[in-house]
PDBML (XML) file of the C-alpha atoms, coordinates in Angstrom:
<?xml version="1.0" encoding="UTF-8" ?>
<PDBx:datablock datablockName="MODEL"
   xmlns:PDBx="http://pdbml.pdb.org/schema/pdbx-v50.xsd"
   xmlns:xsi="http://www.w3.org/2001/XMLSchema-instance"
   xsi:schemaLocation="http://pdbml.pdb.org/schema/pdbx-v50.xsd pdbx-v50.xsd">
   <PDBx:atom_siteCategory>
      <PDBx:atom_site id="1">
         <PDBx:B_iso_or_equiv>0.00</PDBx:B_iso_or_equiv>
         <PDBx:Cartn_x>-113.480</PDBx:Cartn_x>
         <PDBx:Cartn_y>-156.634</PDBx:Cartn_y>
         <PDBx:Cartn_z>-50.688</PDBx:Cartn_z>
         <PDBx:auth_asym_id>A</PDBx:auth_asym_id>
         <PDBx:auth_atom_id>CA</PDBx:auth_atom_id>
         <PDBx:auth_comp_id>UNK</PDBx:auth_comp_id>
         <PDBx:auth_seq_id>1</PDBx:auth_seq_id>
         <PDBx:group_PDB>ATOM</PDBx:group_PDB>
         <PDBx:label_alt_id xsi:nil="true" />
         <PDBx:label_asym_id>A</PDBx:label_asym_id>
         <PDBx:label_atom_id>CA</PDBx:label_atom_id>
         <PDBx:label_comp_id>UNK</PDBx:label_comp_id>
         <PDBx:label_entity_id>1</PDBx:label_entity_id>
         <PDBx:label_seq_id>1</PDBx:label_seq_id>
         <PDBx:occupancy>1.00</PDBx:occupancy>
         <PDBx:pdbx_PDB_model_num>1</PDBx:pdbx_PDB_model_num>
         <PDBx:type_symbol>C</PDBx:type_symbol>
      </PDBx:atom_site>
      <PDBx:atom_site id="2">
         <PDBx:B_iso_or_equiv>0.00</PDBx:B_iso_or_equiv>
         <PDBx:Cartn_x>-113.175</PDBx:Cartn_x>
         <PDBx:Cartn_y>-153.763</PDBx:Cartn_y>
         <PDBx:Cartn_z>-53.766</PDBx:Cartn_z>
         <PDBx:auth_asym_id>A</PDBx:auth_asym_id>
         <PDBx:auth_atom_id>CA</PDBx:auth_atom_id>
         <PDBx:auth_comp_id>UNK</PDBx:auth_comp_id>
         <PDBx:auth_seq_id>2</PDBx:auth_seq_id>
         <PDBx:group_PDB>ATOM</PDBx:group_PDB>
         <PDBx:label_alt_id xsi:nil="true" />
         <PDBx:label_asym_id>A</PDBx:label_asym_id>
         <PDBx:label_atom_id>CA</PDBx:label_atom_id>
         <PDBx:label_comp_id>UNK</PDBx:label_comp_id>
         <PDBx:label_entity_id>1</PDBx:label_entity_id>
         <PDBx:label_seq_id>2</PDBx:label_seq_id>
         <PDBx:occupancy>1.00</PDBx:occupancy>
         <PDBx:pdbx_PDB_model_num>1</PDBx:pdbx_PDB_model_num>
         <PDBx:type_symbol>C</PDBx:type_symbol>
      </PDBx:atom_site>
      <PDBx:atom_site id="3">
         <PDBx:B_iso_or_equiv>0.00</PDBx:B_iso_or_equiv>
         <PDBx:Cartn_x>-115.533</PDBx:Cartn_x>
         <PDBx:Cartn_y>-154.575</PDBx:Cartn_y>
         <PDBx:Cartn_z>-56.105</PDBx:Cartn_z>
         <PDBx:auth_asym_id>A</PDBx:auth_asym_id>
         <PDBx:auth_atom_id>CA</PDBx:auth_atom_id>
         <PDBx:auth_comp_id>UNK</PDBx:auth_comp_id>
         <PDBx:auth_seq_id>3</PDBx:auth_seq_id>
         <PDBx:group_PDB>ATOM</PDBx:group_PDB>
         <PDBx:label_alt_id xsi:nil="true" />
         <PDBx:label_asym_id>A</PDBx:label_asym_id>
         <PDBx:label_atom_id>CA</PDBx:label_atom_id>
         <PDBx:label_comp_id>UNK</PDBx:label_comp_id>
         <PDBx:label_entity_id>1</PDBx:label_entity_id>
         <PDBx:label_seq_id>3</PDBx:label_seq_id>
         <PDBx:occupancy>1.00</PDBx:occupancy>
         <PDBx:pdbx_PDB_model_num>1</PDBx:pdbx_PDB_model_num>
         <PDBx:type_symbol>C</PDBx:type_symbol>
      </PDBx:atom_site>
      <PDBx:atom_site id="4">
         <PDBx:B_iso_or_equiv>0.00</PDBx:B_iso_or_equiv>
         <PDBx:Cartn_x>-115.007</PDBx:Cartn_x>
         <PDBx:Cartn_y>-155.449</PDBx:Cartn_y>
         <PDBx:Cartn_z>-59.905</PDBx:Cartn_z>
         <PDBx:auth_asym_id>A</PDBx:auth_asym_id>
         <PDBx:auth_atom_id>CA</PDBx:auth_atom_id>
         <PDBx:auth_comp_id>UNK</PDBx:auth_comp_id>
         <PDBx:auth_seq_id>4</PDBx:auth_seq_id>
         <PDBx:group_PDB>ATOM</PDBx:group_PDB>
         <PDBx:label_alt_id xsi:nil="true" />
         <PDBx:label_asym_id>A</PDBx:label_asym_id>
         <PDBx:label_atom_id>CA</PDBx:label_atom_id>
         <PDBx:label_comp_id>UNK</PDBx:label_comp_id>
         <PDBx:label_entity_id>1</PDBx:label_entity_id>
         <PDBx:label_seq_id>4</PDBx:label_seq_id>
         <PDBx:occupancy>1.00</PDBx:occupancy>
         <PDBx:pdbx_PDB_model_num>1</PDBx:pdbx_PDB_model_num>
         <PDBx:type_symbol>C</PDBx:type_symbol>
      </PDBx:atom_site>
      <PDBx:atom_site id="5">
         <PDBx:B_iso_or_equiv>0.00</PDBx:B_iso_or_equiv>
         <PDBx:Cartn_x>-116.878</PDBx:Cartn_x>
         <PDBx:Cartn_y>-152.201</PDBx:Cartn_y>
         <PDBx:Cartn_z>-60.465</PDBx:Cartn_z>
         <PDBx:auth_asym_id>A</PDBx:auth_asym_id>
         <PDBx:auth_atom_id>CA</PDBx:auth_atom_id>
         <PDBx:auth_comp_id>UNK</PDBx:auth_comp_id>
         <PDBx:auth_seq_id>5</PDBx:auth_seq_id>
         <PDBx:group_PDB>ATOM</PDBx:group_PDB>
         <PDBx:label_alt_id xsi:nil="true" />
         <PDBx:label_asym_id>A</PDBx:label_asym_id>
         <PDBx:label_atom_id>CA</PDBx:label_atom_id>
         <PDBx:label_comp_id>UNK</PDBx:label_comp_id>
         <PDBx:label_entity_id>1</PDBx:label_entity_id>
         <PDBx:label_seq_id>5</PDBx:label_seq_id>
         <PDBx:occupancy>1.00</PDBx:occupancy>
         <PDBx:pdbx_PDB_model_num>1</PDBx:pdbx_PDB_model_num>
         <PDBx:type_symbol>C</PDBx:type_symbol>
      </PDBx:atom_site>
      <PDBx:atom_site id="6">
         <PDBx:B_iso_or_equiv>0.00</PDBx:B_iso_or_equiv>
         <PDBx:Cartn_x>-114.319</PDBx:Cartn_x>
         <PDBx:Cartn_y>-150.213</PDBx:Cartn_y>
         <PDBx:Cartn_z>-58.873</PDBx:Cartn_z>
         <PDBx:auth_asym_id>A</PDBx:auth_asym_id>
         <PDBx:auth_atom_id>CA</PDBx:auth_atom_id>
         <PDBx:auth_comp_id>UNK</PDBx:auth_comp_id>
         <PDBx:auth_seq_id>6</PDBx:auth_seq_id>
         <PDBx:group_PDB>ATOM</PDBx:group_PDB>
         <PDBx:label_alt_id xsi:nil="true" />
         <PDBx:label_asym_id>A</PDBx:label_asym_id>
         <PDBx:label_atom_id>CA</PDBx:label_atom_id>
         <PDBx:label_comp_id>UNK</PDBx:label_comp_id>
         <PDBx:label_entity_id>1</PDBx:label_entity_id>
         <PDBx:label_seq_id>6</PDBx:label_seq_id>
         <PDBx:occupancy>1.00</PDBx:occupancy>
         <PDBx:pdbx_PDB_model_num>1</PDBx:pdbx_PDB_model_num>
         <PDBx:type_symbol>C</PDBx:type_symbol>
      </PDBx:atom_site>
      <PDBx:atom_site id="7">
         <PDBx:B_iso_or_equiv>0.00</PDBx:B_iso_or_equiv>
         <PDBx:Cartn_x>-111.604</PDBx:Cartn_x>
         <PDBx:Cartn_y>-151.419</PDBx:Cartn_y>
         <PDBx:Cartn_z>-60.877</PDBx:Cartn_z>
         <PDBx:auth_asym_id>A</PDBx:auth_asym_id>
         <PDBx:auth_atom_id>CA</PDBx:auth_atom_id>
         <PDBx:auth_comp_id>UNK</PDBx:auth_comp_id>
         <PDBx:auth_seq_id>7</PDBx:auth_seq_id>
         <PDBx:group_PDB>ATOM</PDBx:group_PDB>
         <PDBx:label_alt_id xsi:nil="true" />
         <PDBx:label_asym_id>A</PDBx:label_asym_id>
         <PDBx:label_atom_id>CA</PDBx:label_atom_id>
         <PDBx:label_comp_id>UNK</PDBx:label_comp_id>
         <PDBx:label_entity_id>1</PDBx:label_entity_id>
         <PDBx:label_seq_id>7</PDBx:label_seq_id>
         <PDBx:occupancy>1.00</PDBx:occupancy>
         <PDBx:pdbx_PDB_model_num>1</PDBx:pdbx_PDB_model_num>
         <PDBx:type_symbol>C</PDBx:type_symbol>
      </PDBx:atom_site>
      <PDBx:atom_site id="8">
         <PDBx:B_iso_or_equiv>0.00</PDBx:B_iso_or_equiv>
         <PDBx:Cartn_x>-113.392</PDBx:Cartn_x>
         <PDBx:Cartn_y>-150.947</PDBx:Cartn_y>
         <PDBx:Cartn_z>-63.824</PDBx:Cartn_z>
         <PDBx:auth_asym_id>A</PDBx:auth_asym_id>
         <PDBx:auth_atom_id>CA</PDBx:auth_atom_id>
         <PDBx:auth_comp_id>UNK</PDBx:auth_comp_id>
         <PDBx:auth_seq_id>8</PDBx:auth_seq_id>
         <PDBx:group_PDB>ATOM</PDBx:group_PDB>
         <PDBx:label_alt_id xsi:nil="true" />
         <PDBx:label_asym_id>A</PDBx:label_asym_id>
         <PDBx:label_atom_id>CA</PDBx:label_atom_id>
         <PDBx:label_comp_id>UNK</PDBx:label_comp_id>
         <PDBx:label_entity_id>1</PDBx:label_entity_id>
         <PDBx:label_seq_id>8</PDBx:label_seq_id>
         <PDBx:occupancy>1.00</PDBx:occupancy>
         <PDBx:pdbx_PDB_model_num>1</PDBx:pdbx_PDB_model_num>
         <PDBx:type_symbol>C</PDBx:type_symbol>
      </PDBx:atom_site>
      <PDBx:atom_site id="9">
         <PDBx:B_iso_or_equiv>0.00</PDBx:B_iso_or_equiv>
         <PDBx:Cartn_x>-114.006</PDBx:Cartn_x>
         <PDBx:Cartn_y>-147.287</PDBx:Cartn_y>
         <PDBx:Cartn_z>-62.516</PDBx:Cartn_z>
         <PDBx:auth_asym_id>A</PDBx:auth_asym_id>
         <PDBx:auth_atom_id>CA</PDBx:auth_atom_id>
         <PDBx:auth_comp_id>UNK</PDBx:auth_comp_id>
         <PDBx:auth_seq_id>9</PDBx:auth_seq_id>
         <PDBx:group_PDB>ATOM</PDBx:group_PDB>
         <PDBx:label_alt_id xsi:nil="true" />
         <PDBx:label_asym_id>A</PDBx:label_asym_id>
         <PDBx:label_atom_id>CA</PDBx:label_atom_id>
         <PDBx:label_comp_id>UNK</PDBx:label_comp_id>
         <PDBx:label_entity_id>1</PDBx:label_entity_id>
         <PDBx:label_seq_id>9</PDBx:label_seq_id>
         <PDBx:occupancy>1.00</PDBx:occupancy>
         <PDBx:pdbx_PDB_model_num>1</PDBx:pdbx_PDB_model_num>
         <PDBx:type_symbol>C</PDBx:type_symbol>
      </PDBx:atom_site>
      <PDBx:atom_site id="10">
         <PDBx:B_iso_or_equiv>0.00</PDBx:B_iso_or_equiv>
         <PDBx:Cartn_x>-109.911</PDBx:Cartn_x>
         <PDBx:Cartn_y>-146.719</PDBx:Cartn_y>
         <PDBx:Cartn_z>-61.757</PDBx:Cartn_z>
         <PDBx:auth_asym_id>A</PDBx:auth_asym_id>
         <PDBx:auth_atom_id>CA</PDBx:auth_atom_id>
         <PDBx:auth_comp_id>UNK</PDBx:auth_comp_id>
         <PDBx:auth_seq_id>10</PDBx:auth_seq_id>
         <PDBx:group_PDB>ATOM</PDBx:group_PDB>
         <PDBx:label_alt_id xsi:nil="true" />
         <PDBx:label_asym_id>A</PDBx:label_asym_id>
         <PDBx:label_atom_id>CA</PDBx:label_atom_id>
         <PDBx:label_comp_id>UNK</PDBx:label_comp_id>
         <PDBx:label_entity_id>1</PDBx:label_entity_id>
         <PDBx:label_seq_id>10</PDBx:label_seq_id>
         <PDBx:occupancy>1.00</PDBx:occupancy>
         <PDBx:pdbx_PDB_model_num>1</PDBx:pdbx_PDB_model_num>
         <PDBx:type_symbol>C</PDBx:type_symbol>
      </PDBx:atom_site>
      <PDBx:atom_site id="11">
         <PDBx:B_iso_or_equiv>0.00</PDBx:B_iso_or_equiv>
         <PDBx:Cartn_x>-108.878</PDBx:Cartn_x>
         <PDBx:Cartn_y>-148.462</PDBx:Cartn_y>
         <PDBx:Cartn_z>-64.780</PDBx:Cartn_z>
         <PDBx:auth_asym_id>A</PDBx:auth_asym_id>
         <PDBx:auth_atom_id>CA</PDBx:auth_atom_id>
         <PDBx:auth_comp_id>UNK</PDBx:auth_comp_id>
         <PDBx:auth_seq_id>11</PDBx:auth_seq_id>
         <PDBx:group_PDB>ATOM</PDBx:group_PDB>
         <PDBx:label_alt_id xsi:nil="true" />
         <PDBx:label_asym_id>A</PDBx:label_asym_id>
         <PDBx:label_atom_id>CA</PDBx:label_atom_id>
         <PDBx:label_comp_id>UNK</PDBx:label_comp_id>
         <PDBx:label_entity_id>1</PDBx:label_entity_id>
         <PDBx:label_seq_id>11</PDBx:label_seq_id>
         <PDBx:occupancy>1.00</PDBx:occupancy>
         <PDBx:pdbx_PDB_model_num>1</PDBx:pdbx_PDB_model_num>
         <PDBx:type_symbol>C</PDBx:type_symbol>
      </PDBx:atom_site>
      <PDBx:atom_site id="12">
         <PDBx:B_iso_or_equiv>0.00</PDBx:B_iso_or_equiv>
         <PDBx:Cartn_x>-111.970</PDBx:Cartn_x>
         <PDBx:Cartn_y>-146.411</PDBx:Cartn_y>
         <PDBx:Cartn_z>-67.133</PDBx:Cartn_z>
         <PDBx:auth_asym_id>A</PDBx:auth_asym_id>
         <PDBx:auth_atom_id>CA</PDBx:auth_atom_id>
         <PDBx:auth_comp_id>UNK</PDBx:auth_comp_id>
         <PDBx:auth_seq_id>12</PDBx:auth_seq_id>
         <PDBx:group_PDB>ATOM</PDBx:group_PDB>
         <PDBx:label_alt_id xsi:nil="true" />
         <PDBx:label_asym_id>A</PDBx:label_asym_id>
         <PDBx:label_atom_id>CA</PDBx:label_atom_id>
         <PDBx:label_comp_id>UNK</PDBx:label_comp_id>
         <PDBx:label_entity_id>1</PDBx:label_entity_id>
         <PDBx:label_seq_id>12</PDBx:label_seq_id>
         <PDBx:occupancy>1.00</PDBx:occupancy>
         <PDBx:pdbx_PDB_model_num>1</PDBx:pdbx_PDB_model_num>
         <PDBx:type_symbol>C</PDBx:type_symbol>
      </PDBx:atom_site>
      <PDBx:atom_site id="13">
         <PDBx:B_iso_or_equiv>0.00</PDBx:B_iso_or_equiv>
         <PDBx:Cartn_x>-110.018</PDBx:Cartn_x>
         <PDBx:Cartn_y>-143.140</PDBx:Cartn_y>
         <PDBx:Cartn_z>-65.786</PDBx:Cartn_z>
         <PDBx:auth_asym_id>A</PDBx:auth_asym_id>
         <PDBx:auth_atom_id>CA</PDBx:auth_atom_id>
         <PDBx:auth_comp_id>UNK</PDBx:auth_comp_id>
         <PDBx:auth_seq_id>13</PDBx:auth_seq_id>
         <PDBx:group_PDB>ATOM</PDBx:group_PDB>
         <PDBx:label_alt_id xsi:nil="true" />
         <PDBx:label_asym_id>A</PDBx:label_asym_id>
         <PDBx:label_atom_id>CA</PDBx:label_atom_id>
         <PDBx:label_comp_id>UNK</PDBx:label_comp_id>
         <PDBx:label_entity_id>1</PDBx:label_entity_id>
         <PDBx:label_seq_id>13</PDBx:label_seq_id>
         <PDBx:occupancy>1.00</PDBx:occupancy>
         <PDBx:pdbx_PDB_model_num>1</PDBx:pdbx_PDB_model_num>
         <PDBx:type_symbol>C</PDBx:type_symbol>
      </PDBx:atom_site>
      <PDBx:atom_site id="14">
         <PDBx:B_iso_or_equiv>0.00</PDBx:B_iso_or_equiv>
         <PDBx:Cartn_x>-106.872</PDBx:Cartn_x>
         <PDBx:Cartn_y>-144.071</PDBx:Cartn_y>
         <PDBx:Cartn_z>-66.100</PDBx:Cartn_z>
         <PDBx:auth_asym_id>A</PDBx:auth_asym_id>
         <PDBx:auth_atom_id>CA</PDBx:auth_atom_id>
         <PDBx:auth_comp_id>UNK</PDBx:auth_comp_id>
         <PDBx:auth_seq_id>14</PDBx:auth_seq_id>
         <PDBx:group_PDB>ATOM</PDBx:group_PDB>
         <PDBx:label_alt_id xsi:nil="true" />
         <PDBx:label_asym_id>A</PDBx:label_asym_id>
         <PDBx:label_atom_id>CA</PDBx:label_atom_id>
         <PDBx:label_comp_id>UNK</PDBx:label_comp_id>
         <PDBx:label_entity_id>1</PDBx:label_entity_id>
         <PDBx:label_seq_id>14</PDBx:label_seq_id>
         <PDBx:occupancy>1.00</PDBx:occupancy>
         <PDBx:pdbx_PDB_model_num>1</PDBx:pdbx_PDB_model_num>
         <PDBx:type_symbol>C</PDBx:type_symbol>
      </PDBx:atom_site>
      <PDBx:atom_site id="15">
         <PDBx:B_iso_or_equiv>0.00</PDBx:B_iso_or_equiv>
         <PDBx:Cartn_x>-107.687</PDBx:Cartn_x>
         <PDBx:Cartn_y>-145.066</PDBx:Cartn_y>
         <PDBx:Cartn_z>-70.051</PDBx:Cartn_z>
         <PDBx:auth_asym_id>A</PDBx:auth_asym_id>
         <PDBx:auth_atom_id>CA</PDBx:auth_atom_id>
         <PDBx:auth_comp_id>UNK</PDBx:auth_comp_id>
         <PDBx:auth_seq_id>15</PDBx:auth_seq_id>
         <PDBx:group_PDB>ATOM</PDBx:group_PDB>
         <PDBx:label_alt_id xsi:nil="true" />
         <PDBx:label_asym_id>A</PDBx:label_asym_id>
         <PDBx:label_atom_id>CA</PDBx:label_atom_id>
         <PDBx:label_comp_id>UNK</PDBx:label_comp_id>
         <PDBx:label_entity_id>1</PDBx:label_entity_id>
         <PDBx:label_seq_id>15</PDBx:label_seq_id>
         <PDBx:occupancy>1.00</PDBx:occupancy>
         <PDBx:pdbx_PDB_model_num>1</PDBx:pdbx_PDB_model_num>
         <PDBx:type_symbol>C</PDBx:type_symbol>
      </PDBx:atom_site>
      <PDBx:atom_site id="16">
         <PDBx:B_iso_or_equiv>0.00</PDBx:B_iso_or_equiv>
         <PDBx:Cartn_x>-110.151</PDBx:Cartn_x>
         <PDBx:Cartn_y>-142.047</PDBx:Cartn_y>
         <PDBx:Cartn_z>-70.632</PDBx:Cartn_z>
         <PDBx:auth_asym_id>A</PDBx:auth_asym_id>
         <PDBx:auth_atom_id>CA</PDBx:auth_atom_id>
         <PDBx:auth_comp_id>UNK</PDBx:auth_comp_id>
         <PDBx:auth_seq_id>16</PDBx:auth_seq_id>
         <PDBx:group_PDB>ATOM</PDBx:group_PDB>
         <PDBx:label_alt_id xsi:nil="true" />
         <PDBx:label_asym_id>A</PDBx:label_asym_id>
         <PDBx:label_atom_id>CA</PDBx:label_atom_id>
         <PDBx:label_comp_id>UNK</PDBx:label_comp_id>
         <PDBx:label_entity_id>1</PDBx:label_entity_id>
         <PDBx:label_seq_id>16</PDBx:label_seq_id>
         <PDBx:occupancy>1.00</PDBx:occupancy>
         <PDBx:pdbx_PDB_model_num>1</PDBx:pdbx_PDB_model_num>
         <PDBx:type_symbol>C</PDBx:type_symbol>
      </PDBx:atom_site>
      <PDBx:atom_site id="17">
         <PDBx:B_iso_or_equiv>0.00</PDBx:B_iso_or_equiv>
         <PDBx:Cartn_x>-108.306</PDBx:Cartn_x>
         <PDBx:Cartn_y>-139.229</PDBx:Cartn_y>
         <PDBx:Cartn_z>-69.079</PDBx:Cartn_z>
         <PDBx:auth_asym_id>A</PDBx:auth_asym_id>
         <PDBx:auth_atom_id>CA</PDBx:auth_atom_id>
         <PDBx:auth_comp_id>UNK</PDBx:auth_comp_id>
         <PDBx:auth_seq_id>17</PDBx:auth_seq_id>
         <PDBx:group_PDB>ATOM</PDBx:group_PDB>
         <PDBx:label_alt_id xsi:nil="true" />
         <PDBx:label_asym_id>A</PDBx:label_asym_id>
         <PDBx:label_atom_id>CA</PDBx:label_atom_id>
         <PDBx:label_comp_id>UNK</PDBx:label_comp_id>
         <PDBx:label_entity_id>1</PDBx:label_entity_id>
         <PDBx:label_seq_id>17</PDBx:label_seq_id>
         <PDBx:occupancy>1.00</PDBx:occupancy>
         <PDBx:pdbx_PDB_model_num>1</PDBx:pdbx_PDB_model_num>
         <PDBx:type_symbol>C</PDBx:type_symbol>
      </PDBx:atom_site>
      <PDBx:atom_site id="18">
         <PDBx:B_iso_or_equiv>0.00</PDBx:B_iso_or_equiv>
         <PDBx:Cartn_x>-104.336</PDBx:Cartn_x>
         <PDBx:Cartn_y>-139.910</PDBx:Cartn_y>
         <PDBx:Cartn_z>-69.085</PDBx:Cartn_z>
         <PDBx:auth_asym_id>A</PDBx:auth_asym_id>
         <PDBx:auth_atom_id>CA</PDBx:auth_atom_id>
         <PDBx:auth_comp_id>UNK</PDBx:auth_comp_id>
         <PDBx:auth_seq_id>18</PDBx:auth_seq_id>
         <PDBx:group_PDB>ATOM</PDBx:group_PDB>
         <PDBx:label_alt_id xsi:nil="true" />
         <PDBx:label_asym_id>A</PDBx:label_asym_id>
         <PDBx:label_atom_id>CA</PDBx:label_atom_id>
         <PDBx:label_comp_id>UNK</PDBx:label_comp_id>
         <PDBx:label_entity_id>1</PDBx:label_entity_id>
         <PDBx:label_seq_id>18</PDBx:label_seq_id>
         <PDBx:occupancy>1.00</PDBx:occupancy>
         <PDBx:pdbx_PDB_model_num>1</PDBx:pdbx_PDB_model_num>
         <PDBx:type_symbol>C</PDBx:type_symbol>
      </PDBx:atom_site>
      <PDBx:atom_site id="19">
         <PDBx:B_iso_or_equiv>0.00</PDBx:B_iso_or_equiv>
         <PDBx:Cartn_x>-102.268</PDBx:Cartn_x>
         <PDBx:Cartn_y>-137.019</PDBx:Cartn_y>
         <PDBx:Cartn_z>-67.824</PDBx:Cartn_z>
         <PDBx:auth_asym_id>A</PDBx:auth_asym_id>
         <PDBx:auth_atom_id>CA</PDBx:auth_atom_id>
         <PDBx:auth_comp_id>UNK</PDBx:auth_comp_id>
         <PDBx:auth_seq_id>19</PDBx:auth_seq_id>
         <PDBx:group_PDB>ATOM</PDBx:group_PDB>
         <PDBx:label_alt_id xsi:nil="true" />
         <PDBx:label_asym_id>A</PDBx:label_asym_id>
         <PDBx:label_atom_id>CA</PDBx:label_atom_id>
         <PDBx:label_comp_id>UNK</PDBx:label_comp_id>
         <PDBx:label_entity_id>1</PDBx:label_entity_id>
         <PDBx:label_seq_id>19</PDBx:label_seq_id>
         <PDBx:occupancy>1.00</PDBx:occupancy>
         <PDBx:pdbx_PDB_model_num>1</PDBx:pdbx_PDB_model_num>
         <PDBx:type_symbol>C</PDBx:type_symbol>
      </PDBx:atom_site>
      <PDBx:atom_site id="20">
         <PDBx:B_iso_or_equiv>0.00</PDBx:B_iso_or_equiv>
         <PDBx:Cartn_x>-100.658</PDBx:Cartn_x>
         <PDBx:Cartn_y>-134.889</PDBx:Cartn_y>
         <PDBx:Cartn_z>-70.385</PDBx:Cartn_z>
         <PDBx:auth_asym_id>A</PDBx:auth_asym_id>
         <PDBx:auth_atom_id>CA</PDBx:auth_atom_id>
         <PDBx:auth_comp_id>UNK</PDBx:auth_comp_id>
         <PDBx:auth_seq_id>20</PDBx:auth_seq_id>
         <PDBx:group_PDB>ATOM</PDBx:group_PDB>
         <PDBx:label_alt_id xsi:nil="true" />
         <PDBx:label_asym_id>A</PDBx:label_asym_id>
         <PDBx:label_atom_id>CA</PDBx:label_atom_id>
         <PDBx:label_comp_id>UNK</PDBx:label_comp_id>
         <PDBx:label_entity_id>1</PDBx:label_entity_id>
         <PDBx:label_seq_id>20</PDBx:label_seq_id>
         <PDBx:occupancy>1.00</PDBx:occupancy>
         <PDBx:pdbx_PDB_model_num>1</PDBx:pdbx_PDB_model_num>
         <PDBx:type_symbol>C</PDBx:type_symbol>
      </PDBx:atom_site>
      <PDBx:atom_site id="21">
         <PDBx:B_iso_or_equiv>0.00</PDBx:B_iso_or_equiv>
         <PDBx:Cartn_x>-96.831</PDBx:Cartn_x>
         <PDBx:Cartn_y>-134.312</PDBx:Cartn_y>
         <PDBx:Cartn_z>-70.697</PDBx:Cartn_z>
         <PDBx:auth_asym_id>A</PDBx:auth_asym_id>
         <PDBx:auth_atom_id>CA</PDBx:auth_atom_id>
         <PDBx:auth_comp_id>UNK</PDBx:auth_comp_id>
         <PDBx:auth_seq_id>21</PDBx:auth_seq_id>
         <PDBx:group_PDB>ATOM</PDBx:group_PDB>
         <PDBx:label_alt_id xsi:nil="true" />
         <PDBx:label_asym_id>A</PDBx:label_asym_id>
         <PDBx:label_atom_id>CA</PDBx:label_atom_id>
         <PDBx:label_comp_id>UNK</PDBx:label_comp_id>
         <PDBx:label_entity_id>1</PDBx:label_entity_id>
         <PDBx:label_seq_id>21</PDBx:label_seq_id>
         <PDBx:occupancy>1.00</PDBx:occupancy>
         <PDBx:pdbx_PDB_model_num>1</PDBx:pdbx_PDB_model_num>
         <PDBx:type_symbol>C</PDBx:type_symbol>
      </PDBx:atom_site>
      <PDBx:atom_site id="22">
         <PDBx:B_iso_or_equiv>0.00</PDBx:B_iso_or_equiv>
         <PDBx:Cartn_x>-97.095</PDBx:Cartn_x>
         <PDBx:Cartn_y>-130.694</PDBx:Cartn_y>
         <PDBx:Cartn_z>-68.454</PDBx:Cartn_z>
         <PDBx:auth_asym_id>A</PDBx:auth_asym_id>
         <PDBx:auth_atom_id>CA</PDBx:auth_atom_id>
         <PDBx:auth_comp_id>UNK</PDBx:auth_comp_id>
         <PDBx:auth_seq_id>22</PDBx:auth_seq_id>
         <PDBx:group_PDB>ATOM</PDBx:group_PDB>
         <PDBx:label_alt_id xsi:nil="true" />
         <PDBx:label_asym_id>A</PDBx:label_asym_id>
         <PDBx:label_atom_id>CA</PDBx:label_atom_id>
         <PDBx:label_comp_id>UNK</PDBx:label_comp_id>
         <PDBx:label_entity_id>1</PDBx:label_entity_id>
         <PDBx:label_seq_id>22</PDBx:label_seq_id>
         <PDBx:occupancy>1.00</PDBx:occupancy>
         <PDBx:pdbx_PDB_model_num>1</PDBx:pdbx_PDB_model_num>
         <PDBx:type_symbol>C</PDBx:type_symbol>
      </PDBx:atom_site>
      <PDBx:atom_site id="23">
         <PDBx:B_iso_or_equiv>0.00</PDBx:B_iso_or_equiv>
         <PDBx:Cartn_x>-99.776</PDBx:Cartn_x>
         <PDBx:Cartn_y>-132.506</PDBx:Cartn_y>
         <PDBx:Cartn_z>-66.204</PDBx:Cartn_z>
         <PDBx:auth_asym_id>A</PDBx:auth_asym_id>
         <PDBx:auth_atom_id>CA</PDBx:auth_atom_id>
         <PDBx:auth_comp_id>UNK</PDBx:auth_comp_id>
         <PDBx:auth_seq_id>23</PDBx:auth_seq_id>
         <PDBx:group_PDB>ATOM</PDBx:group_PDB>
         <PDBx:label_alt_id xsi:nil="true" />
         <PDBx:label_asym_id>A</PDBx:label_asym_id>
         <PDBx:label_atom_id>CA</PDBx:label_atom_id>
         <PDBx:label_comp_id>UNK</PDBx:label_comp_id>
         <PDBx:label_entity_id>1</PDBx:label_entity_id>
         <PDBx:label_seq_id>23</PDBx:label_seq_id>
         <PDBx:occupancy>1.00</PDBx:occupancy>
         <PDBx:pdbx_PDB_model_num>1</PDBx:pdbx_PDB_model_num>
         <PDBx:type_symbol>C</PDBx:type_symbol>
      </PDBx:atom_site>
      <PDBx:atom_site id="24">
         <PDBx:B_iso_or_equiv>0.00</PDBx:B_iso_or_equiv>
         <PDBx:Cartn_x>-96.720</PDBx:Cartn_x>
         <PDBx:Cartn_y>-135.043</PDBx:Cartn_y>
         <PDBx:Cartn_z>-65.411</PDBx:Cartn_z>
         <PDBx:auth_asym_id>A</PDBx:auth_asym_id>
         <PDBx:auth_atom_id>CA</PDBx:auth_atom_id>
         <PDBx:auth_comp_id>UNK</PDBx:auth_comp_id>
         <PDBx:auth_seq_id>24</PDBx:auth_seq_id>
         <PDBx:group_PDB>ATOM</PDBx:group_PDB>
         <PDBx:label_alt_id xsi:nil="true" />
         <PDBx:label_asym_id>A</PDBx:label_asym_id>
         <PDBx:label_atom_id>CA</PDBx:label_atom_id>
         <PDBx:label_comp_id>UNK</PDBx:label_comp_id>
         <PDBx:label_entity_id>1</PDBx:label_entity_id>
         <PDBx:label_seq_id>24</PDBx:label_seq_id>
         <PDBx:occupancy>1.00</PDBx:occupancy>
         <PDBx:pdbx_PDB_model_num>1</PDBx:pdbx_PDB_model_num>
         <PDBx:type_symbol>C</PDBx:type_symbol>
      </PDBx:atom_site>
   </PDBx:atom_siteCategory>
</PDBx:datablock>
């Protein structure tokens, strides 16, 4: 099982540090 936590975790990053246009 992944845990709610871990979600929360992935989708906190993905939110809080998006790549920029040159990171992409």
């Amino acid at each position: 099982r992944v845990t709610d936590e871990v979600i929360y975790y992935r989708k906190w990053i993905k939110e809080t540090f998006p790549l920029s246009l040159g990171e992409v």
